[in-house]
C-alpha atoms as a PDB file:
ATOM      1  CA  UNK A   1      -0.624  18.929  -5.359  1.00  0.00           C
ATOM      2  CA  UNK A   2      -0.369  16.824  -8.604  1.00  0.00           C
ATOM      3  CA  UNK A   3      -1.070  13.228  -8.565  1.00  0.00           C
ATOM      4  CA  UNK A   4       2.593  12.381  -8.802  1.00  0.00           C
ATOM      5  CA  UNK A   5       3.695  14.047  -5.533  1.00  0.00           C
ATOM      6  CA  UNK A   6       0.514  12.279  -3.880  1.00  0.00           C
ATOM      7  CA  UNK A   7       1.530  10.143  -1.084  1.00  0.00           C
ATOM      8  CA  UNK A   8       1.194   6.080  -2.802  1.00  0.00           C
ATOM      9  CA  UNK A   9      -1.259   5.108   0.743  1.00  0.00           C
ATOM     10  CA  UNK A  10      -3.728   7.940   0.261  1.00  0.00           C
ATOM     11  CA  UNK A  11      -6.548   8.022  -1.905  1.00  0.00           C
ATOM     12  CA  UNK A  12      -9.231  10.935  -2.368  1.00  0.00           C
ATOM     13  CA  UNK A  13     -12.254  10.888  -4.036  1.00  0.00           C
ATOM     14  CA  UNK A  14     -14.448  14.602  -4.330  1.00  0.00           C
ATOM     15  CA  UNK A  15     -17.584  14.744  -5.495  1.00  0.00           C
ATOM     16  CA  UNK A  16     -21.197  16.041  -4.309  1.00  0.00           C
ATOM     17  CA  UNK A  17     -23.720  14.413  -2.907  1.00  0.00           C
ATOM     18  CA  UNK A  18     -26.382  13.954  -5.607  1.00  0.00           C
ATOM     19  CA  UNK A  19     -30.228  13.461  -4.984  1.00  0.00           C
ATOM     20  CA  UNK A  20     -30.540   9.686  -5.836  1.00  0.00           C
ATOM     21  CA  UNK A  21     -27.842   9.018  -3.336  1.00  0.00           C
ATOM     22  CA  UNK A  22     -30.823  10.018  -0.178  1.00  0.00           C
ATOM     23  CA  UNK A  23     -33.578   8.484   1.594  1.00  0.00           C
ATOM     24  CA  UNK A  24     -36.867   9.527   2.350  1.00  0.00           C
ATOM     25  CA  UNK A  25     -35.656  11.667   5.280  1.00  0.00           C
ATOM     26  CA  UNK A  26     -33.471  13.872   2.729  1.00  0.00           C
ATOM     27  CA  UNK A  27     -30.214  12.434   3.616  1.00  0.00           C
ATOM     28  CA  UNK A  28     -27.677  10.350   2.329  1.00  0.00           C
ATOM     29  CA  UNK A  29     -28.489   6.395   3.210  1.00  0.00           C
ATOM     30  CA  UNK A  30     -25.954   5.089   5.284  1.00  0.00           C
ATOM     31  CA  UNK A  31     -25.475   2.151   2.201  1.00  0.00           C
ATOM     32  CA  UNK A  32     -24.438   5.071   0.226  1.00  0.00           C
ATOM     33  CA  UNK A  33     -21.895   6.167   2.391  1.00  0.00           C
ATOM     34  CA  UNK A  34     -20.842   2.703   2.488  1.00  0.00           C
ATOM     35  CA  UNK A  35     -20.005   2.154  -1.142  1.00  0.00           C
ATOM     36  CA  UNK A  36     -18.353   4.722  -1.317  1.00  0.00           C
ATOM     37  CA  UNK A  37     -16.001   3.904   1.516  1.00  0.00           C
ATOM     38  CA  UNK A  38     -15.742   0.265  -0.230  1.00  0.00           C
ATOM     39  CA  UNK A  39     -14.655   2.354  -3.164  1.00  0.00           C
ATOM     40  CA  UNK A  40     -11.873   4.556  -1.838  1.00  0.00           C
ATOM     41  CA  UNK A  41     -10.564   2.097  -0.100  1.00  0.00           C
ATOM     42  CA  UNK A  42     -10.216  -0.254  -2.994  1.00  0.00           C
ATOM     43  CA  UNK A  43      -8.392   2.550  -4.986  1.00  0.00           C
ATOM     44  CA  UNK A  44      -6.417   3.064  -2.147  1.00  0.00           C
ATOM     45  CA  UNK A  45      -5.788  -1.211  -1.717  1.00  0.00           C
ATOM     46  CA  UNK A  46      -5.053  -1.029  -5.563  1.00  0.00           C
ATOM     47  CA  UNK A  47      -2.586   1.870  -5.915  1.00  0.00           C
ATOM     48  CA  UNK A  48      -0.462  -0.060  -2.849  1.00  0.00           C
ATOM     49  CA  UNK A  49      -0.481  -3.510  -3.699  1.00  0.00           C
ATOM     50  CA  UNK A  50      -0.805  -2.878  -7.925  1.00  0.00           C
ATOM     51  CA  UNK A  51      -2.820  -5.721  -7.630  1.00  0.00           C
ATOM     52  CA  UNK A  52      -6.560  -6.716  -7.834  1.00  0.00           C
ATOM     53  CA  UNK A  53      -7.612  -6.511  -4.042  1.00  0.00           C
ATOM     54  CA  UNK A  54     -10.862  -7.998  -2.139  1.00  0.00           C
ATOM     55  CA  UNK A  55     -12.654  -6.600   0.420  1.00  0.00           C
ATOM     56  CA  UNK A  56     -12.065  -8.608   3.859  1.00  0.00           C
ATOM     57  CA  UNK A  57     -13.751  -6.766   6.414  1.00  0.00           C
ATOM     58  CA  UNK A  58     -14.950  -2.838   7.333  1.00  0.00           C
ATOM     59  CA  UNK A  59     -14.742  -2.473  11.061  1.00  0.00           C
ATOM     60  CA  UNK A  60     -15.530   0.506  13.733  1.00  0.00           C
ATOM     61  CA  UNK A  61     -18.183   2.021  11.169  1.00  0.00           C
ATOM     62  CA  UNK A  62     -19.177   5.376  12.478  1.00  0.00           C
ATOM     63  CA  UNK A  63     -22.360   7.999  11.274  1.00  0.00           C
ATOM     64  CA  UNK A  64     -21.067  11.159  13.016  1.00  0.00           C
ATOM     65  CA  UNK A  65     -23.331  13.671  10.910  1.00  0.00           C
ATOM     66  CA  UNK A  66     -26.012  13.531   8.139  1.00  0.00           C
ATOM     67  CA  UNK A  67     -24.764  14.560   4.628  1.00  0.00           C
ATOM     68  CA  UNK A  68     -27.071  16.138   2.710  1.00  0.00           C
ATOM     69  CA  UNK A  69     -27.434  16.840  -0.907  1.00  0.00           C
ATOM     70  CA  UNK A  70     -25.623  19.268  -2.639  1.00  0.00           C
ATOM     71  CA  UNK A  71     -22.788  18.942   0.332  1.00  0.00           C
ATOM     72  CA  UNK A  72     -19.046  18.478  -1.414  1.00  0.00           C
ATOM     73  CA  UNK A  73     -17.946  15.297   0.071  1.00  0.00           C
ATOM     74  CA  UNK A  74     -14.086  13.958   0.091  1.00  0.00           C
ATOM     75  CA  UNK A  75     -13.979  10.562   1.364  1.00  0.00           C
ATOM     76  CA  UNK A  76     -10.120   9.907   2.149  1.00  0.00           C
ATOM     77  CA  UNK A  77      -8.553   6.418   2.642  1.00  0.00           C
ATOM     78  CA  UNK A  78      -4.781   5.639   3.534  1.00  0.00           C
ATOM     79  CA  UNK A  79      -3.128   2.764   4.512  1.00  0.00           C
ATOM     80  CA  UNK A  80      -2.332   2.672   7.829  1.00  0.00           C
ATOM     81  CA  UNK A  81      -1.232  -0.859   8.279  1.00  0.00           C
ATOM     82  CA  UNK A  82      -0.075  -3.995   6.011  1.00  0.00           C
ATOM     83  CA  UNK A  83       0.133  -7.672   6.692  1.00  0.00           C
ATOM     84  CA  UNK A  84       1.684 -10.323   4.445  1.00  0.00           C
ATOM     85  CA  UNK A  85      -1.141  -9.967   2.038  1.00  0.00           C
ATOM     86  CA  UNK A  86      -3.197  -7.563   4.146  1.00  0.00           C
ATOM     87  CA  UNK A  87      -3.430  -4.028   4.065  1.00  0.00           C
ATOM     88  CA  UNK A  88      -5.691  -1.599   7.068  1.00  0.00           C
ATOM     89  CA  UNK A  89      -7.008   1.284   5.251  1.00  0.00           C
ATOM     90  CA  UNK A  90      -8.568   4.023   7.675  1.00  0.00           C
ATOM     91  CA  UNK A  91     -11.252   6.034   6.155  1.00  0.00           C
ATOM     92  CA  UNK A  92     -12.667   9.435   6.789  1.00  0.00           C
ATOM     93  CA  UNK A  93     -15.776  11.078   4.897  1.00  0.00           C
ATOM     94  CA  UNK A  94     -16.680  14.492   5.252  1.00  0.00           C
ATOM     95  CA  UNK A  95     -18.826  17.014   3.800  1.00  0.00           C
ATOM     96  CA  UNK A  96     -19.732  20.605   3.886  1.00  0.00           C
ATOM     97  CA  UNK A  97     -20.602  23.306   1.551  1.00  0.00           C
ATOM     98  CA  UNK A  98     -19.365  23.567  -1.955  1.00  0.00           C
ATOM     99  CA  UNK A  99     -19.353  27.430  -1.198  1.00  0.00           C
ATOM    100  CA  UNK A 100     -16.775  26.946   1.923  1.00  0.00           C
ATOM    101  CA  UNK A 101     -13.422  25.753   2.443  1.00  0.00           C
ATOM    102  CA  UNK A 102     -15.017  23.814   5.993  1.00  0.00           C
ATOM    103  CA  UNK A 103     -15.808  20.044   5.706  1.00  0.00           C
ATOM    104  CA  UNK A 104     -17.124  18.219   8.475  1.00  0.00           C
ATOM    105  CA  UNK A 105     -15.975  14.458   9.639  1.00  0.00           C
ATOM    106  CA  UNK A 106     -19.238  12.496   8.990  1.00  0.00           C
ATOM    107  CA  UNK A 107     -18.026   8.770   8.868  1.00  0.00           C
ATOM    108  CA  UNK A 108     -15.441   7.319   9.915  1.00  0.00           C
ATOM    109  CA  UNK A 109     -13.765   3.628   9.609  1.00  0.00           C
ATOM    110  CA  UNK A 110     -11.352   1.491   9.331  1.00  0.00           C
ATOM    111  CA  UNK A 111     -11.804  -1.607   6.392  1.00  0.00           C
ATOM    112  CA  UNK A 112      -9.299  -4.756   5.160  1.00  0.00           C
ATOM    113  CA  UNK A 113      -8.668  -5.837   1.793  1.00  0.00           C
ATOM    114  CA  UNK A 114      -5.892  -8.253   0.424  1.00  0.00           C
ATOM    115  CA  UNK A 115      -4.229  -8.107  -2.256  1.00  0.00           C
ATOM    116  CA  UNK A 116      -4.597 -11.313  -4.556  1.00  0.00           C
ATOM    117  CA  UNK A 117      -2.765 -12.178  -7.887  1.00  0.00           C
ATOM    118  CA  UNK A 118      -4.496 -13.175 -11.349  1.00  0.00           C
ATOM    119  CA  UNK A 119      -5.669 -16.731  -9.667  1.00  0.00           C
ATOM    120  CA  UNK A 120      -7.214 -15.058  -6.889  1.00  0.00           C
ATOM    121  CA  UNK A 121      -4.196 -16.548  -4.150  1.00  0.00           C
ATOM    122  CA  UNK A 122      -3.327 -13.883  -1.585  1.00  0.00           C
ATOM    123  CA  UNK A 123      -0.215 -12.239  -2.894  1.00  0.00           C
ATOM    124  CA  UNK A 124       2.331 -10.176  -0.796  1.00  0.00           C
ATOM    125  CA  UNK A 125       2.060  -6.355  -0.406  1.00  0.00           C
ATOM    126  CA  UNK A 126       4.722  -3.688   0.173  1.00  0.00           C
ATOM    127  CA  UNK A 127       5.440  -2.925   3.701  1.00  0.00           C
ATOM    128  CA  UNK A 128       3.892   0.284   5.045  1.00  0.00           C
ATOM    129  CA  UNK A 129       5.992   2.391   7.909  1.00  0.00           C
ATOM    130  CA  UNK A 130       4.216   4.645   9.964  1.00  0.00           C
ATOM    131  CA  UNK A 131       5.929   7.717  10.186  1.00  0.00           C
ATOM    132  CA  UNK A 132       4.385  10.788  11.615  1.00  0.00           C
ATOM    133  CA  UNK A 133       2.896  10.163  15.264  1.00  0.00           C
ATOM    134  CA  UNK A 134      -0.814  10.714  14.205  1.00  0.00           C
ATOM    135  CA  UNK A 135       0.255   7.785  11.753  1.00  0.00           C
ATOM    136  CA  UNK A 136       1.926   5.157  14.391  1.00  0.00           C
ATOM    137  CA  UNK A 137      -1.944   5.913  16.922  1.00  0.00           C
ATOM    138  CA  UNK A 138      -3.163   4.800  13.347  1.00  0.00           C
ATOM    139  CA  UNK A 139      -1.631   1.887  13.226  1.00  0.00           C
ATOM    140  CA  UNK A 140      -1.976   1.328  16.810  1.00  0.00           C
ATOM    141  CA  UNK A 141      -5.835   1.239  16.324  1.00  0.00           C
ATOM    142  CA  UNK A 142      -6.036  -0.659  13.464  1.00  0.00           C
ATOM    143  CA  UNK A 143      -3.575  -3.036  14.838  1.00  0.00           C
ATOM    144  CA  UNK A 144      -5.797  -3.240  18.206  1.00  0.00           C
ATOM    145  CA  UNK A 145      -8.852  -3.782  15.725  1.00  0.00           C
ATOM    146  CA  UNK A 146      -7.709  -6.877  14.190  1.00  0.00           C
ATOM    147  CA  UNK A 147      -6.902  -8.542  17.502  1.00  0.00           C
ATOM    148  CA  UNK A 148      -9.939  -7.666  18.275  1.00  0.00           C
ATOM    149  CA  UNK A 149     -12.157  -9.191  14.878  1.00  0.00           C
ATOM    150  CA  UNK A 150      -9.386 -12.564  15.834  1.00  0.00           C
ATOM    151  CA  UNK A 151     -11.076 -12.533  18.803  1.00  0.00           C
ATOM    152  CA  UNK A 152     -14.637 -11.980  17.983  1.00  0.00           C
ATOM    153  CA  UNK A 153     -14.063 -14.840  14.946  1.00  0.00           C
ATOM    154  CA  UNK A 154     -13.396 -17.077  17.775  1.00  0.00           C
ATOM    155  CA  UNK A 155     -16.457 -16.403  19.503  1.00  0.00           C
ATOM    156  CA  UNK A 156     -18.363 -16.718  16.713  1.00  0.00           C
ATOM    157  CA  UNK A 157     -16.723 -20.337  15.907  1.00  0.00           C
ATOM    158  CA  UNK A 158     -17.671 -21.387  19.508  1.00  0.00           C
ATOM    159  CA  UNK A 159     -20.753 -20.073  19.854  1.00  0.00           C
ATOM    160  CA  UNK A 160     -22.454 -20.342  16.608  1.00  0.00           C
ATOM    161  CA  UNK A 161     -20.250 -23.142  15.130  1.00  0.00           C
ATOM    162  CA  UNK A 162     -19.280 -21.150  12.368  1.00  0.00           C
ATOM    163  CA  UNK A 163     -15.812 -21.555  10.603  1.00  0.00           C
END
């Protein structure tokens, strides 16, 4: 598929898993995984809003399976959900052998970033429409997950006095 039939809310990113990227246990650190999440999804963020974008907040964080070094890893992010200035990116990492067509879902998550113009203000992103059905449950979830982080904010603000 060349780049210009790509979809605009998916990113990709292939690469293997390199021996600086583990911990003393031999496998990747989970802060690892992490950045490169952060990473996709601000490609991803980027390439939909053409705008600088800012991490907000990475939700629902799952380690599925170890990835080792020397595993291929593809860590995909699309859009599955935009605000005003907002755009839900769900992320999937997997890895497997270089040798083999089989990767396996390691990580999993969904993470926020807004889109904000040369002064750092929020600026407005493009729409995004679900339209397959594995796309609207997408949505669903990530829709579900930010009522959810309202909600948590709130308890947060009560109990803690945070603001």
């Amino acid at each position: 598929m060349s780049y210009k039939n790509q979809p605009r809310n998916i990113v990709e990113f292939r690469f293997l898993a390199e021996p600086t990227d583990v911990n003393f246990g031999g496998k990747v650190h989970g802060g690892i995984v992490m950045k490169w999440i952060d990473q996709a999804s601000y490609a991803c963020a980027a390439q939909w809003s053409k705008h600088y974008c800012v991490t907000v907040s990475a939700n629902a964080i799952r380690f599925i399976k170890p990835i080792l070094v020397g595993q291929l890893i593809s860590v995909e992010a699309r859009i599955v959900h935009t605000g005003n200035t907002s755009m839900h990116i769900y992320v999937v990492v997997r890895a497997g052998d270089p040798k083999e067509q089989e990767r396996q879902v390691c990580n999993r998550c969904f993470i926020t970033f807004m889109a904000v113009d040369e002064n750092g203000k929020p600026t407005r992103v493009d729409q995004y429409i679900a339209e397959s059905g594995e796309d609207k449950q997408l949505e669903q979830v990530a829709i579900n997950g930010k009522e959810f982080a309202k909600k948590l904010d709130l308890d947060f603000e009560t109990l803690l006095g945070w603001k």
